[in-house]
PDB file of N, CA and C in Angstrom:
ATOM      1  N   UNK A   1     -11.191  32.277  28.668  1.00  0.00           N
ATOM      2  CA  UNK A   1     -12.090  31.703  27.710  1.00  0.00           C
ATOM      3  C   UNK A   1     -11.371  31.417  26.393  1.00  0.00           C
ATOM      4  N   UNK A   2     -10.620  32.430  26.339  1.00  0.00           N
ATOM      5  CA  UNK A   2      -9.955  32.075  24.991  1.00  0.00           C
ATOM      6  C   UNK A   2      -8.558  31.006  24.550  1.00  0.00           C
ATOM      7  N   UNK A   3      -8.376  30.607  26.412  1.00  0.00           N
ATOM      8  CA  UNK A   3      -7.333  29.327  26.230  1.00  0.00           C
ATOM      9  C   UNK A   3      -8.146  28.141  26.282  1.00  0.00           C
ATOM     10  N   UNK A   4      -9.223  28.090  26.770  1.00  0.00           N
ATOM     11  CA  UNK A   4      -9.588  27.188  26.569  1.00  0.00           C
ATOM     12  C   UNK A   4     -10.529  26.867  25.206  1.00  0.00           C
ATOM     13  N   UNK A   5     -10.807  27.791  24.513  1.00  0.00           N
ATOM     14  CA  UNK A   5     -11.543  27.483  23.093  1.00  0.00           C
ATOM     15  C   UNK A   5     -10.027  26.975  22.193  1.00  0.00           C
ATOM     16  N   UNK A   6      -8.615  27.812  22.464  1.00  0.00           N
ATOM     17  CA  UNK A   6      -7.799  27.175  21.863  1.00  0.00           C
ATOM     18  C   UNK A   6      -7.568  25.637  22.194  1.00  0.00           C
ATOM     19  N   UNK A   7      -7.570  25.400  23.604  1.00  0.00           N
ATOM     20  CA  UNK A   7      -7.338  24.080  23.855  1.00  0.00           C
ATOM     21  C   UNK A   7      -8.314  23.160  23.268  1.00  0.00           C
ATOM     22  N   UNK A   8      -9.998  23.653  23.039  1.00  0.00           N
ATOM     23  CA  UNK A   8     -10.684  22.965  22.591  1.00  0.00           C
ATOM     24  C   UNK A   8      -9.977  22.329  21.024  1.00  0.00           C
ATOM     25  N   UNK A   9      -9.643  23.262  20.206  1.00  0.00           N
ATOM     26  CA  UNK A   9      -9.379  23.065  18.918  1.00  0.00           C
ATOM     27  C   UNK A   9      -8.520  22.477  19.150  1.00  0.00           C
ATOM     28  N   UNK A  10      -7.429  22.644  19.861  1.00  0.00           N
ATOM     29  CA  UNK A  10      -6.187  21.633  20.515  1.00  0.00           C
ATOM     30  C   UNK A  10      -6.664  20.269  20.201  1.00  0.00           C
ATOM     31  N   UNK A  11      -7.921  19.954  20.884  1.00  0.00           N
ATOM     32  CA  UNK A  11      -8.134  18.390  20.919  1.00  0.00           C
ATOM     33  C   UNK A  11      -8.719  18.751  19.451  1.00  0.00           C
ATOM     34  N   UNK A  12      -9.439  18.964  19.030  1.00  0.00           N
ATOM     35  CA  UNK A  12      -9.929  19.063  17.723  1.00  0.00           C
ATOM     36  C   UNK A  12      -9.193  18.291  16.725  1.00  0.00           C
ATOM     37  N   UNK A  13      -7.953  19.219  16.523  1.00  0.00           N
ATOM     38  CA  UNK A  13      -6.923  19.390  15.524  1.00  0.00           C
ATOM     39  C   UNK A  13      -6.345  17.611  15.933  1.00  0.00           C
ATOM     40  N   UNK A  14      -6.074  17.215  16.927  1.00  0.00           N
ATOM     41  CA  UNK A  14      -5.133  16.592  17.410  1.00  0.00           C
ATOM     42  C   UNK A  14      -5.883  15.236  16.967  1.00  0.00           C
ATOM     43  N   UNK A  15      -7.733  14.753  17.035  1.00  0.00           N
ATOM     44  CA  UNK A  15      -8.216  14.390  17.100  1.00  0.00           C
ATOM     45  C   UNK A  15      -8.410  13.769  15.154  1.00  0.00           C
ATOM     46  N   UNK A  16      -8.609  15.316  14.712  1.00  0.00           N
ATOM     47  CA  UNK A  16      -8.479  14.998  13.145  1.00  0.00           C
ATOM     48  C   UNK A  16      -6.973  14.210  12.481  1.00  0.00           C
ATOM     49  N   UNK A  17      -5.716  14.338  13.554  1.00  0.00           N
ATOM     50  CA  UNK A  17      -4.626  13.817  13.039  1.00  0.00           C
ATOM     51  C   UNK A  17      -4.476  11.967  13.184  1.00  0.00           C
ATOM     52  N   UNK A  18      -5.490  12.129  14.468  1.00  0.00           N
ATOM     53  CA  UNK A  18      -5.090  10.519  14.839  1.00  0.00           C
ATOM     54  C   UNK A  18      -6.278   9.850  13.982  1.00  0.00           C
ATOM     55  N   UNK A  19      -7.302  10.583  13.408  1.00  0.00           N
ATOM     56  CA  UNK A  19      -8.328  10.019  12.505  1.00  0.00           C
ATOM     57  C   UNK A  19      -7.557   9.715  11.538  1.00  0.00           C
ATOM     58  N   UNK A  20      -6.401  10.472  10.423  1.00  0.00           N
ATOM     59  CA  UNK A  20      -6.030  10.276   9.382  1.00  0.00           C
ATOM     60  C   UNK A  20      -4.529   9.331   9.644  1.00  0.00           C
ATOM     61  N   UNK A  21      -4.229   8.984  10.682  1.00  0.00           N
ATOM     62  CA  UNK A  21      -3.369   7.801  11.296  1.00  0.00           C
ATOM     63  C   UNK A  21      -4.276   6.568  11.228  1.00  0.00           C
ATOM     64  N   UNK A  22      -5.291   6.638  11.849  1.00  0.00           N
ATOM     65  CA  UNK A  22      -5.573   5.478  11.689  1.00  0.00           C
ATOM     66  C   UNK A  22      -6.626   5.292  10.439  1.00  0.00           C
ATOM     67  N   UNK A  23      -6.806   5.984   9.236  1.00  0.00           N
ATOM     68  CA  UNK A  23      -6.896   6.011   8.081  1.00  0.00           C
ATOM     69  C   UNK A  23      -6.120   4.977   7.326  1.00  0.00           C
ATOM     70  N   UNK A  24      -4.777   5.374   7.747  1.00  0.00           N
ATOM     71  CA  UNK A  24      -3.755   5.253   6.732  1.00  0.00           C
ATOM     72  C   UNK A  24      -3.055   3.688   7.671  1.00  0.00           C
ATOM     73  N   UNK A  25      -3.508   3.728   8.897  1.00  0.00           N
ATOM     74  CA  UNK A  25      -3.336   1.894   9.071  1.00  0.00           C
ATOM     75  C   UNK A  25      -4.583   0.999   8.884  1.00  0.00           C
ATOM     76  N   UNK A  26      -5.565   1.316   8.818  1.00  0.00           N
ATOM     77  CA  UNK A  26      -6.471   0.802   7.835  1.00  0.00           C
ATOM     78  C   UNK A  26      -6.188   0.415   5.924  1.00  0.00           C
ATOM     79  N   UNK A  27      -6.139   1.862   5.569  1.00  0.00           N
ATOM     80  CA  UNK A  27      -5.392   1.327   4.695  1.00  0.00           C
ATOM     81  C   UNK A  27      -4.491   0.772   4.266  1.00  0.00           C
ATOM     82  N   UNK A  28      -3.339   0.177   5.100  1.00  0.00           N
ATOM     83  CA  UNK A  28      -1.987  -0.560   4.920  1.00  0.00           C
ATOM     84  C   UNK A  28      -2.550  -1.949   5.469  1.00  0.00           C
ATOM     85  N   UNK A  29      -3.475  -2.013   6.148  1.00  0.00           N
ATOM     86  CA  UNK A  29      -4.181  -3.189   6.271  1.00  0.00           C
ATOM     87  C   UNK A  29      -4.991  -3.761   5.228  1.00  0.00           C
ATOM     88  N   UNK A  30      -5.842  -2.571   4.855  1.00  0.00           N
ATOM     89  CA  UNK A  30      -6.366  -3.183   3.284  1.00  0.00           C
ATOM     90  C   UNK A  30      -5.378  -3.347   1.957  1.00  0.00           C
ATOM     91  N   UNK A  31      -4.198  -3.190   2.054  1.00  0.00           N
ATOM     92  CA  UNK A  31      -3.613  -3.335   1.343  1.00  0.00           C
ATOM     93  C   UNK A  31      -2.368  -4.841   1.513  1.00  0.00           C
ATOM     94  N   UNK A  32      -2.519  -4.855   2.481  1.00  0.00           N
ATOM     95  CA  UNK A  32      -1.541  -5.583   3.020  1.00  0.00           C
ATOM     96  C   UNK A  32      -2.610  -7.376   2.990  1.00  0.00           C
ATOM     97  N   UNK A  33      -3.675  -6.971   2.524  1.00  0.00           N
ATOM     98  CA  UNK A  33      -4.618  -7.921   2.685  1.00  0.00           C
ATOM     99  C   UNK A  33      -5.025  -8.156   1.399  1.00  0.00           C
ATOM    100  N   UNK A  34      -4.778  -7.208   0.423  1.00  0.00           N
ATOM    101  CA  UNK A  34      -5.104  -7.576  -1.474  1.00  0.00           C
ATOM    102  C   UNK A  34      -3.560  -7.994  -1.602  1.00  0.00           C
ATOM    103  N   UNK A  35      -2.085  -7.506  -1.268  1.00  0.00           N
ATOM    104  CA  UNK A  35      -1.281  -8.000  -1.651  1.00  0.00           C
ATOM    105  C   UNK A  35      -1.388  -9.951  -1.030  1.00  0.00           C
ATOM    106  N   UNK A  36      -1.552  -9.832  -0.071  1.00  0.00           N
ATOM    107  CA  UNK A  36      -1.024 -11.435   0.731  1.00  0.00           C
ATOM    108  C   UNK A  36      -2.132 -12.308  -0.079  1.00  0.00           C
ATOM    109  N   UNK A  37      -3.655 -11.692  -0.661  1.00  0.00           N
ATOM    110  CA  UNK A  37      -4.240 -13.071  -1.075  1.00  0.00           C
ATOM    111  C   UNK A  37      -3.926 -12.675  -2.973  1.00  0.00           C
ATOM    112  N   UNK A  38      -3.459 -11.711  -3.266  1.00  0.00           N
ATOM    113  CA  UNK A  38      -2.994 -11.885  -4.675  1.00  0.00           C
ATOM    114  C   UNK A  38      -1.567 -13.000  -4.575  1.00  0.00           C
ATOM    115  N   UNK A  39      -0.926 -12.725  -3.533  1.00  0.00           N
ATOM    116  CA  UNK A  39       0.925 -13.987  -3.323  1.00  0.00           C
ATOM    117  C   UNK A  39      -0.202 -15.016  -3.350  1.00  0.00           C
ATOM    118  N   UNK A  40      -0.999 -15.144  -2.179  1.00  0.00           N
ATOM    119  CA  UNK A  40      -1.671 -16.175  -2.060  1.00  0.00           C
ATOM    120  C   UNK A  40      -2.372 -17.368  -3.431  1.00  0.00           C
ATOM    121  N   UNK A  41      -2.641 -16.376  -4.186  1.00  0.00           N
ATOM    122  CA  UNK A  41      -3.660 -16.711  -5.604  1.00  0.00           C
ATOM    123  C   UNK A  41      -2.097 -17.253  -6.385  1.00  0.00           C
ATOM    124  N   UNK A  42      -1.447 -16.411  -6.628  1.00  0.00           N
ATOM    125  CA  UNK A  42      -0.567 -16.693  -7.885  1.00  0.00           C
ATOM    126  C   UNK A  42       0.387 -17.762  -6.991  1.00  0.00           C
ATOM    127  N   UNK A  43       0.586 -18.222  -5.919  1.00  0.00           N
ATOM    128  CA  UNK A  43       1.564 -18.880  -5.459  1.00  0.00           C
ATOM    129  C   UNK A  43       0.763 -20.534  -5.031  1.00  0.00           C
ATOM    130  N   UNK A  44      -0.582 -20.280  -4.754  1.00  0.00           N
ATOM    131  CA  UNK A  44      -1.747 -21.432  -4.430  1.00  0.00           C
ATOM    132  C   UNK A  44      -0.865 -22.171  -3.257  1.00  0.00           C
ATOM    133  N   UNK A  45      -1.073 -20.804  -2.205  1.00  0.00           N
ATOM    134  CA  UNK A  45      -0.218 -21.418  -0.610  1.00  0.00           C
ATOM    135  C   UNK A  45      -1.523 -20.415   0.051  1.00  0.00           C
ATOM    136  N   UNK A  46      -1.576 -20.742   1.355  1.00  0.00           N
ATOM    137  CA  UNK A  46      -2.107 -20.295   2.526  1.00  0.00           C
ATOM    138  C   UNK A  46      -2.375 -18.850   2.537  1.00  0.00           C
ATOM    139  N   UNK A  47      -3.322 -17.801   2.610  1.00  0.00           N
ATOM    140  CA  UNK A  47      -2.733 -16.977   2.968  1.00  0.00           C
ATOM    141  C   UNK A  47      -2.664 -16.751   4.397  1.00  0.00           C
ATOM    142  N   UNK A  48      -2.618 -17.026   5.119  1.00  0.00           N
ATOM    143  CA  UNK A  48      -2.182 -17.037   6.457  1.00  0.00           C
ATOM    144  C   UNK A  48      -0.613 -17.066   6.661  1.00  0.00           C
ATOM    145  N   UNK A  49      -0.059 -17.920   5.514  1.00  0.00           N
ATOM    146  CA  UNK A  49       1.371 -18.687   5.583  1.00  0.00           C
ATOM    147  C   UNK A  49       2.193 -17.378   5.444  1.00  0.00           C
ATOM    148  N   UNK A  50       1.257 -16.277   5.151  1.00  0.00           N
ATOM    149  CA  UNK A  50       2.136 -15.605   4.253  1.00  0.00           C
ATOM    150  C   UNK A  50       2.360 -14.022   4.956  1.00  0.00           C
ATOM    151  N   UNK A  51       3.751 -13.931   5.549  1.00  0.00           N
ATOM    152  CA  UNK A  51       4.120 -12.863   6.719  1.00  0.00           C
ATOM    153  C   UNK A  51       4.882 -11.845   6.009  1.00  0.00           C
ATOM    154  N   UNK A  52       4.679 -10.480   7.025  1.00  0.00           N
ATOM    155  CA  UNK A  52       4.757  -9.147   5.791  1.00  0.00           C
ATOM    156  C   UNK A  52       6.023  -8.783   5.536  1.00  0.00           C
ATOM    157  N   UNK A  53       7.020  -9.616   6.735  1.00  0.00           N
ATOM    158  CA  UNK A  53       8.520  -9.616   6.242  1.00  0.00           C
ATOM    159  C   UNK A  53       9.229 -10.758   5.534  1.00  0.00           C
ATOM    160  N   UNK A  54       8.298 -11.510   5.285  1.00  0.00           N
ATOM    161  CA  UNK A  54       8.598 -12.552   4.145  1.00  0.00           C
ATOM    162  C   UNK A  54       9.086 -12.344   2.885  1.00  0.00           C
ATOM    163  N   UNK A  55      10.341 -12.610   2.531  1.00  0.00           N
ATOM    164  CA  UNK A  55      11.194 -12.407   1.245  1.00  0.00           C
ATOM    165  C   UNK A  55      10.255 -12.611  -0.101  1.00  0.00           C
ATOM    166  N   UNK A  56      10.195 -12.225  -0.991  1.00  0.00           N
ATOM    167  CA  UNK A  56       9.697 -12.896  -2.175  1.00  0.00           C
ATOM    168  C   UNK A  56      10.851 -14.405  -2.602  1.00  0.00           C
ATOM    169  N   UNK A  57      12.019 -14.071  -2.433  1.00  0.00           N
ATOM    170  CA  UNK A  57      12.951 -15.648  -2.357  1.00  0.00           C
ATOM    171  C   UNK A  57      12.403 -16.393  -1.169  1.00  0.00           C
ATOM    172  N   UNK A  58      11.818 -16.659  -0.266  1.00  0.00           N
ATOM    173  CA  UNK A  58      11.570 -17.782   0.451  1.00  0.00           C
ATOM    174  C   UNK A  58       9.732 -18.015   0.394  1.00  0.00           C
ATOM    175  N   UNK A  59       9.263 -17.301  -0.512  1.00  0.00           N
ATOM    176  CA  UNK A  59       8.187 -17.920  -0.822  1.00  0.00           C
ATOM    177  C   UNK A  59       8.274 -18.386  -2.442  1.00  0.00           C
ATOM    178  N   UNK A  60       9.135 -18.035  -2.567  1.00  0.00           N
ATOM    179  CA  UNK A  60       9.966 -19.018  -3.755  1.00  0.00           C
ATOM    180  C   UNK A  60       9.203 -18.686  -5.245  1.00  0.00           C
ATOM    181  N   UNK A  61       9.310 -16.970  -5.436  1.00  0.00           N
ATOM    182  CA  UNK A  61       8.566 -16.557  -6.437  1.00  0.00           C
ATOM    183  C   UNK A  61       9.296 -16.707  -7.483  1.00  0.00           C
ATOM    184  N   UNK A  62       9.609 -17.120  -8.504  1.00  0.00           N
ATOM    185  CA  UNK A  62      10.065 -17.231  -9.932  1.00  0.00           C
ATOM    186  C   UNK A  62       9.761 -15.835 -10.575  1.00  0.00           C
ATOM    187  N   UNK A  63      10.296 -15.896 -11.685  1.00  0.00           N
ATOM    188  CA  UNK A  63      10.144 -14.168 -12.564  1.00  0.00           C
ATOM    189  C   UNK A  63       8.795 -14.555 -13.299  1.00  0.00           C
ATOM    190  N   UNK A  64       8.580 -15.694 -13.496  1.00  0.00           N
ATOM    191  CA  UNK A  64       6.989 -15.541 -14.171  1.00  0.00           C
ATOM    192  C   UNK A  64       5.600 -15.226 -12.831  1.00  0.00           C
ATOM    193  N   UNK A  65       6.356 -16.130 -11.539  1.00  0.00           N
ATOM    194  CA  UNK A  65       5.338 -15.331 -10.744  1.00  0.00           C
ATOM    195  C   UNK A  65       5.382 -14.069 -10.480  1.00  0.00           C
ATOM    196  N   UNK A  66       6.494 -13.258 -10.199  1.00  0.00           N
ATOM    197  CA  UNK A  66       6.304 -12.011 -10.426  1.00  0.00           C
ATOM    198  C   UNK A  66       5.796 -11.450 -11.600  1.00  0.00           C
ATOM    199  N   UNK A  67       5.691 -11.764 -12.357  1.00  0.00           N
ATOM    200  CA  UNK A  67       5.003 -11.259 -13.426  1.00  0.00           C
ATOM    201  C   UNK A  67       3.382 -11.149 -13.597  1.00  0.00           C
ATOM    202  N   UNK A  68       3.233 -12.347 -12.967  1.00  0.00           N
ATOM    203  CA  UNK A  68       1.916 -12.843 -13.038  1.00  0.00           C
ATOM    204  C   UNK A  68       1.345 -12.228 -11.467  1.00  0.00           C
ATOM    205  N   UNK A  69       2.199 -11.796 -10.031  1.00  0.00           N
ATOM    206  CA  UNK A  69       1.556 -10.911  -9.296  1.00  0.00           C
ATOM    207  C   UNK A  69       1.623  -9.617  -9.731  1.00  0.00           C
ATOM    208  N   UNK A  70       2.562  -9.309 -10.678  1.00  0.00           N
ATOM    209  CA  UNK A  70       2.393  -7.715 -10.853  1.00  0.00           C
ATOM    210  C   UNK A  70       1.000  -7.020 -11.415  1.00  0.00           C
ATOM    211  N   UNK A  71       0.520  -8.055 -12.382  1.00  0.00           N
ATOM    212  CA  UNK A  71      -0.411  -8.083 -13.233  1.00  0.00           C
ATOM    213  C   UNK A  71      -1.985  -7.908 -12.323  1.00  0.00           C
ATOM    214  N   UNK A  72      -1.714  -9.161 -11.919  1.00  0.00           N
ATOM    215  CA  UNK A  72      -2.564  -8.865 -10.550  1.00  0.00           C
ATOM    216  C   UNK A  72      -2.969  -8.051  -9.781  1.00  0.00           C
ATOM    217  N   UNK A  73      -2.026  -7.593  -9.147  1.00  0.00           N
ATOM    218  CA  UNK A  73      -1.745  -5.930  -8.439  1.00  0.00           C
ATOM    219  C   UNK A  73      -2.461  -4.756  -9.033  1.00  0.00           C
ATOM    220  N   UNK A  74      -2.122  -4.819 -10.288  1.00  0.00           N
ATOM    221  CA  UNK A  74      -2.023  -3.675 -10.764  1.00  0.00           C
ATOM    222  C   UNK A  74      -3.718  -3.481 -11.309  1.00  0.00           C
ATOM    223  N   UNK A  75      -4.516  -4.402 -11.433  1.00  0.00           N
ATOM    224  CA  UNK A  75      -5.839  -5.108 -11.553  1.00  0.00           C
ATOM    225  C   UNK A  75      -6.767  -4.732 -10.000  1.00  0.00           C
ATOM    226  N   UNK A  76      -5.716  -5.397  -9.530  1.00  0.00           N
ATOM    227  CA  UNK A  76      -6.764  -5.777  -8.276  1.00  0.00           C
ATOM    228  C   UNK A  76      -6.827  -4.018  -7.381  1.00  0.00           C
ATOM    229  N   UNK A  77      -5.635  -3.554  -7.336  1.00  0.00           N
ATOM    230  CA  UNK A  77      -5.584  -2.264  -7.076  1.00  0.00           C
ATOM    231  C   UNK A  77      -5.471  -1.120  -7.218  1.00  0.00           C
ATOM    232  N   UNK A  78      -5.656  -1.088  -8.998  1.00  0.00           N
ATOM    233  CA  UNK A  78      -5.582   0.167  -9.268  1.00  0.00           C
ATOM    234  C   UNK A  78      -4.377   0.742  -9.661  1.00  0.00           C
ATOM    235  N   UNK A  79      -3.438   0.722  -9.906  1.00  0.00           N
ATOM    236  CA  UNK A  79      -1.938   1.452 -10.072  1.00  0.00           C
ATOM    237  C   UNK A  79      -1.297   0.995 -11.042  1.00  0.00           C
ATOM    238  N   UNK A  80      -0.345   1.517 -11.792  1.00  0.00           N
ATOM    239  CA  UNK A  80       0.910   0.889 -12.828  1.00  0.00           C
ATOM    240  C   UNK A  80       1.969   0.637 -12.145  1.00  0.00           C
ATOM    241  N   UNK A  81       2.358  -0.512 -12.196  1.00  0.00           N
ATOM    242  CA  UNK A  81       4.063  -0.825 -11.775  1.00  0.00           C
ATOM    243  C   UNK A  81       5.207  -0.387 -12.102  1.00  0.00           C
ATOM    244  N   UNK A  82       5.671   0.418 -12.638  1.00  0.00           N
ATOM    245  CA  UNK A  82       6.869   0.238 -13.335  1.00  0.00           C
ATOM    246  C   UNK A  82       7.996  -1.501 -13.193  1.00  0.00           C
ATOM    247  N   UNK A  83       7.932  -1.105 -14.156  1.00  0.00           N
ATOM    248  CA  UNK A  83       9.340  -2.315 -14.105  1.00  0.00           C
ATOM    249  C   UNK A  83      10.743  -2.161 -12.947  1.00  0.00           C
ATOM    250  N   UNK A  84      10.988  -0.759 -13.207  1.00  0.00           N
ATOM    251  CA  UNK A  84      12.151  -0.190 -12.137  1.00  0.00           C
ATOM    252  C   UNK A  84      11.421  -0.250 -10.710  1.00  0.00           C
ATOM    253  N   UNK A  85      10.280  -0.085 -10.284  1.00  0.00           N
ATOM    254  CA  UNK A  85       9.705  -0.547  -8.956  1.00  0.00           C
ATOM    255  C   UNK A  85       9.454  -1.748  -8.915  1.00  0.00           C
ATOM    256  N   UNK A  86       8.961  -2.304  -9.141  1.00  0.00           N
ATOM    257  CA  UNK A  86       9.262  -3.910  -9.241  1.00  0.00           C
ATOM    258  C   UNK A  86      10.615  -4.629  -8.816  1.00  0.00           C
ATOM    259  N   UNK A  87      11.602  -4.188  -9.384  1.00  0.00           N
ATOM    260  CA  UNK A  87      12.689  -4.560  -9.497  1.00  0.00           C
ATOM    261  C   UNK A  87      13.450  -4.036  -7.880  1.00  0.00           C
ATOM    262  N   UNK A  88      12.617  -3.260  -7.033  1.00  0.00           N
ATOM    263  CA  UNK A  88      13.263  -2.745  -5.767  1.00  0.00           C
ATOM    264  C   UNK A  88      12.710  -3.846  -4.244  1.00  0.00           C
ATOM    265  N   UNK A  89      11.607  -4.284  -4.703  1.00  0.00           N
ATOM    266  CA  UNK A  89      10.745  -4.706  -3.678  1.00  0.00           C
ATOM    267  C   UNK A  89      11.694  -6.209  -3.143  1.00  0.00           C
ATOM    268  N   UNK A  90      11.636  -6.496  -1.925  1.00  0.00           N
ATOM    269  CA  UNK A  90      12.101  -7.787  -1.827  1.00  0.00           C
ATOM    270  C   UNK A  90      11.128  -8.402  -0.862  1.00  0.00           C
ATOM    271  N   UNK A  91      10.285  -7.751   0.374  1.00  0.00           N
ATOM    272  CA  UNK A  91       9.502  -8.423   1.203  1.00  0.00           C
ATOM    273  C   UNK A  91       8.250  -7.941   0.699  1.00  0.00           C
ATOM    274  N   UNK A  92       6.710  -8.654   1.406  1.00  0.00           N
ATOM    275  CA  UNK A  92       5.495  -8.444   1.182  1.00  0.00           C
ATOM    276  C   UNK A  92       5.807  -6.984   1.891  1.00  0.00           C
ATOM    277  N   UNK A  93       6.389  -6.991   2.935  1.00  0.00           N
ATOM    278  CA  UNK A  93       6.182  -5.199   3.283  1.00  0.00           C
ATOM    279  C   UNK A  93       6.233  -4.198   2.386  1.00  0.00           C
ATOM    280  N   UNK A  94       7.452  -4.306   1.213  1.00  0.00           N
ATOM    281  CA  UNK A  94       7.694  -3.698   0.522  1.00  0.00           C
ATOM    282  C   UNK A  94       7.034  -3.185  -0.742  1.00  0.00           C
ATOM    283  N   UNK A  95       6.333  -4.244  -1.180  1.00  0.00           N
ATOM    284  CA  UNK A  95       5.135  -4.197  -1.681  1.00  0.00           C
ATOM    285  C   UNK A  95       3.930  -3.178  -1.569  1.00  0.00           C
ATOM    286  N   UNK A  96       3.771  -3.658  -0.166  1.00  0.00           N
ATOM    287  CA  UNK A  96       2.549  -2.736   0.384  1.00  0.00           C
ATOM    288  C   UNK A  96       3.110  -1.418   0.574  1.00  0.00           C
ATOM    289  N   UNK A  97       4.241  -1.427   0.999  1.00  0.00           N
ATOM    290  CA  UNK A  97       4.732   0.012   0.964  1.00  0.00           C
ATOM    291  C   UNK A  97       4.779   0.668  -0.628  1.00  0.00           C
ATOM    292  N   UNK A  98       5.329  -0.084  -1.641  1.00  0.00           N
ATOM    293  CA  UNK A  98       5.995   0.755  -3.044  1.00  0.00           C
ATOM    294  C   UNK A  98       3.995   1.255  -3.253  1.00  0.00           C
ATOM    295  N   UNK A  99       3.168   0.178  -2.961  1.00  0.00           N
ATOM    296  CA  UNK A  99       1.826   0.290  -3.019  1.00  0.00           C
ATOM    297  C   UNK A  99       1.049   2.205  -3.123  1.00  0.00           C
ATOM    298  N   UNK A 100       1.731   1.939  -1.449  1.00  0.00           N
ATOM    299  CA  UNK A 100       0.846   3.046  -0.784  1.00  0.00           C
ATOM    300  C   UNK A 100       1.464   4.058  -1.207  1.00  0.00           C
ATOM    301  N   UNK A 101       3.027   4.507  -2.202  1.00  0.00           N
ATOM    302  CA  UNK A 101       3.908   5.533  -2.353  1.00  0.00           C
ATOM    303  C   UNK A 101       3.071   5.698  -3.712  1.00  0.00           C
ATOM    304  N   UNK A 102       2.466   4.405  -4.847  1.00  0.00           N
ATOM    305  CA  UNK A 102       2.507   5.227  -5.821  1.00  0.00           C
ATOM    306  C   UNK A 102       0.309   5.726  -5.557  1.00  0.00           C
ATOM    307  N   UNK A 103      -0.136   4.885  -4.917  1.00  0.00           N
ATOM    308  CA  UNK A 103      -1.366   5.808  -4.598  1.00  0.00           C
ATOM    309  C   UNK A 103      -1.301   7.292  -4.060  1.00  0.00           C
ATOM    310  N   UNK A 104      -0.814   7.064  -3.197  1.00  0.00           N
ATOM    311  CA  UNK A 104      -0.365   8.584  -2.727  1.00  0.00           C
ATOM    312  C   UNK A 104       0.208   9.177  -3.878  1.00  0.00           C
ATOM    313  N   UNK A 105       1.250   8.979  -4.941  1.00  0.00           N
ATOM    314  CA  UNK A 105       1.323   9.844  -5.740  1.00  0.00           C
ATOM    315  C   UNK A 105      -0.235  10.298  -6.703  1.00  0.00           C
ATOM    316  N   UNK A 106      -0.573   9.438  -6.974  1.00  0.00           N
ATOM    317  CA  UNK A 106      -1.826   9.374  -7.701  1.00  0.00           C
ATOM    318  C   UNK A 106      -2.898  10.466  -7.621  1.00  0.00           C
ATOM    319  N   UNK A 107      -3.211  10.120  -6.041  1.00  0.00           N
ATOM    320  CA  UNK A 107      -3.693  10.788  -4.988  1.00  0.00           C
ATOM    321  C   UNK A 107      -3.479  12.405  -5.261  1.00  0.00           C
ATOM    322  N   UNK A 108      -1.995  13.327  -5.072  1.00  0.00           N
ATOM    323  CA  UNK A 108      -1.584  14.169  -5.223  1.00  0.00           C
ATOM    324  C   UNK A 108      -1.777  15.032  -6.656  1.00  0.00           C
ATOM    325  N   UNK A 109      -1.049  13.819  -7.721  1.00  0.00           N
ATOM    326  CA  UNK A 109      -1.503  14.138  -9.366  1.00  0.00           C
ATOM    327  C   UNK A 109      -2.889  15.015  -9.209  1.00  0.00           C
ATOM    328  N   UNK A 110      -4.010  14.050  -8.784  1.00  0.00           N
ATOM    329  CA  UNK A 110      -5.200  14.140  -9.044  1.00  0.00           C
ATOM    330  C   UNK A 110      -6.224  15.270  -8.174  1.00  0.00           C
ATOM    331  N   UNK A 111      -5.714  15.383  -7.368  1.00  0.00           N
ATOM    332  CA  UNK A 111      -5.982  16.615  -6.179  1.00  0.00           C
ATOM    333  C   UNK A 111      -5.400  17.619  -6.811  1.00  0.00           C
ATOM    334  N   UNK A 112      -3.996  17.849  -7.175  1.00  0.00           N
ATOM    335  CA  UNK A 112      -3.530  19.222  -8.019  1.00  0.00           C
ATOM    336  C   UNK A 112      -4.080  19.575  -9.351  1.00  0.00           C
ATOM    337  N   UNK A 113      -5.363  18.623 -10.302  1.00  0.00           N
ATOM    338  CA  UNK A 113      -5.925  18.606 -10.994  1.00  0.00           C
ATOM    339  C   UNK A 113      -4.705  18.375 -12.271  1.00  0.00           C
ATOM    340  N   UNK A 114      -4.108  17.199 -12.407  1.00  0.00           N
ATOM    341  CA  UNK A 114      -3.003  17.104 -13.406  1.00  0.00           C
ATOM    342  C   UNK A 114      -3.193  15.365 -13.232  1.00  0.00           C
ATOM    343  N   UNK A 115      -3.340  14.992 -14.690  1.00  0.00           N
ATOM    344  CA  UNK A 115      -3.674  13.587 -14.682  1.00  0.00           C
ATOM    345  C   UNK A 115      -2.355  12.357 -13.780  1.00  0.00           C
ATOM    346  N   UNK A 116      -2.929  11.164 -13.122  1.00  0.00           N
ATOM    347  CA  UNK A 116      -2.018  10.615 -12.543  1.00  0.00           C
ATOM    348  C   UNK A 116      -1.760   9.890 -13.912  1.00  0.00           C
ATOM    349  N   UNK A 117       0.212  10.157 -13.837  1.00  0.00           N
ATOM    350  CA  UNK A 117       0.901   9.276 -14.930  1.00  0.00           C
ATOM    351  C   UNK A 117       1.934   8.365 -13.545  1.00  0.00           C
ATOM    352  N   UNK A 118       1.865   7.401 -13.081  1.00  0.00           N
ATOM    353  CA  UNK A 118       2.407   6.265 -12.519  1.00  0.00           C
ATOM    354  C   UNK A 118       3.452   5.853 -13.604  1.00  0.00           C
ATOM    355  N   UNK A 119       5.033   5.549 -12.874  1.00  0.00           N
ATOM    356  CA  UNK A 119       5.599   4.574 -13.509  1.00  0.00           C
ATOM    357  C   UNK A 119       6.558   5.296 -14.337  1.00  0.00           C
TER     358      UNK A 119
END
């Protein structure tokens, strides 16, 4: 009885992990979906056109469009950029990734009860 109440929690446990997996590709989807129509907005191209290993050089962003998506970003989702993160990103993946690193920091700040300072 008692291997199988462990096995129960077995699936339990195992069950709560693939919930917070597919949490967190949900969220890289919702994110991956405010970054492509913010390129989309500041670039006034498709967002369809616009693929997650796509360079910021071949969608042919200038430093004022980066400027003008950072702004965006940082609006549309909540977070501060730093300038030094900014300066690392080269694909839309990367983006969504530097994204989800500084929420998650945020996230952490704010759960340990210590204000989130981003950036």
């Amino acid at each position: 009885m008692a291997v199988a109440l462990l096995a129960g929690f077995g699936l339990c446990f195992a069950g709560v992990s693939a919930t917070v997996t597919l949490n967190e590709e949900r969220m890289s989807d919702v994110l991956m979906d405010q970054v492509t129509t913010a390129l989309a907005k500041v670039k006034r191209i498709p967002k369809e056109s616009i693929a997650p290993d796509a360079t910021l050089e071949s969608l042919k962003m200038d430093s004022l469009d980066t400027i003008t998506l950072l702004f965006e970003l940082e609006e549309v989702v909540g977070v501060t950029i730093s300038d030094e993160q900014a300066r690392t990103v080269r694909t839309v993946r990367d983006i969504v990734e530097g994204i989800r690193r500084l929420k998650d920091a945020a996230a952490a700040s704010s759960s340990a009860g210590a204000p989130a300072v981003i950036g």
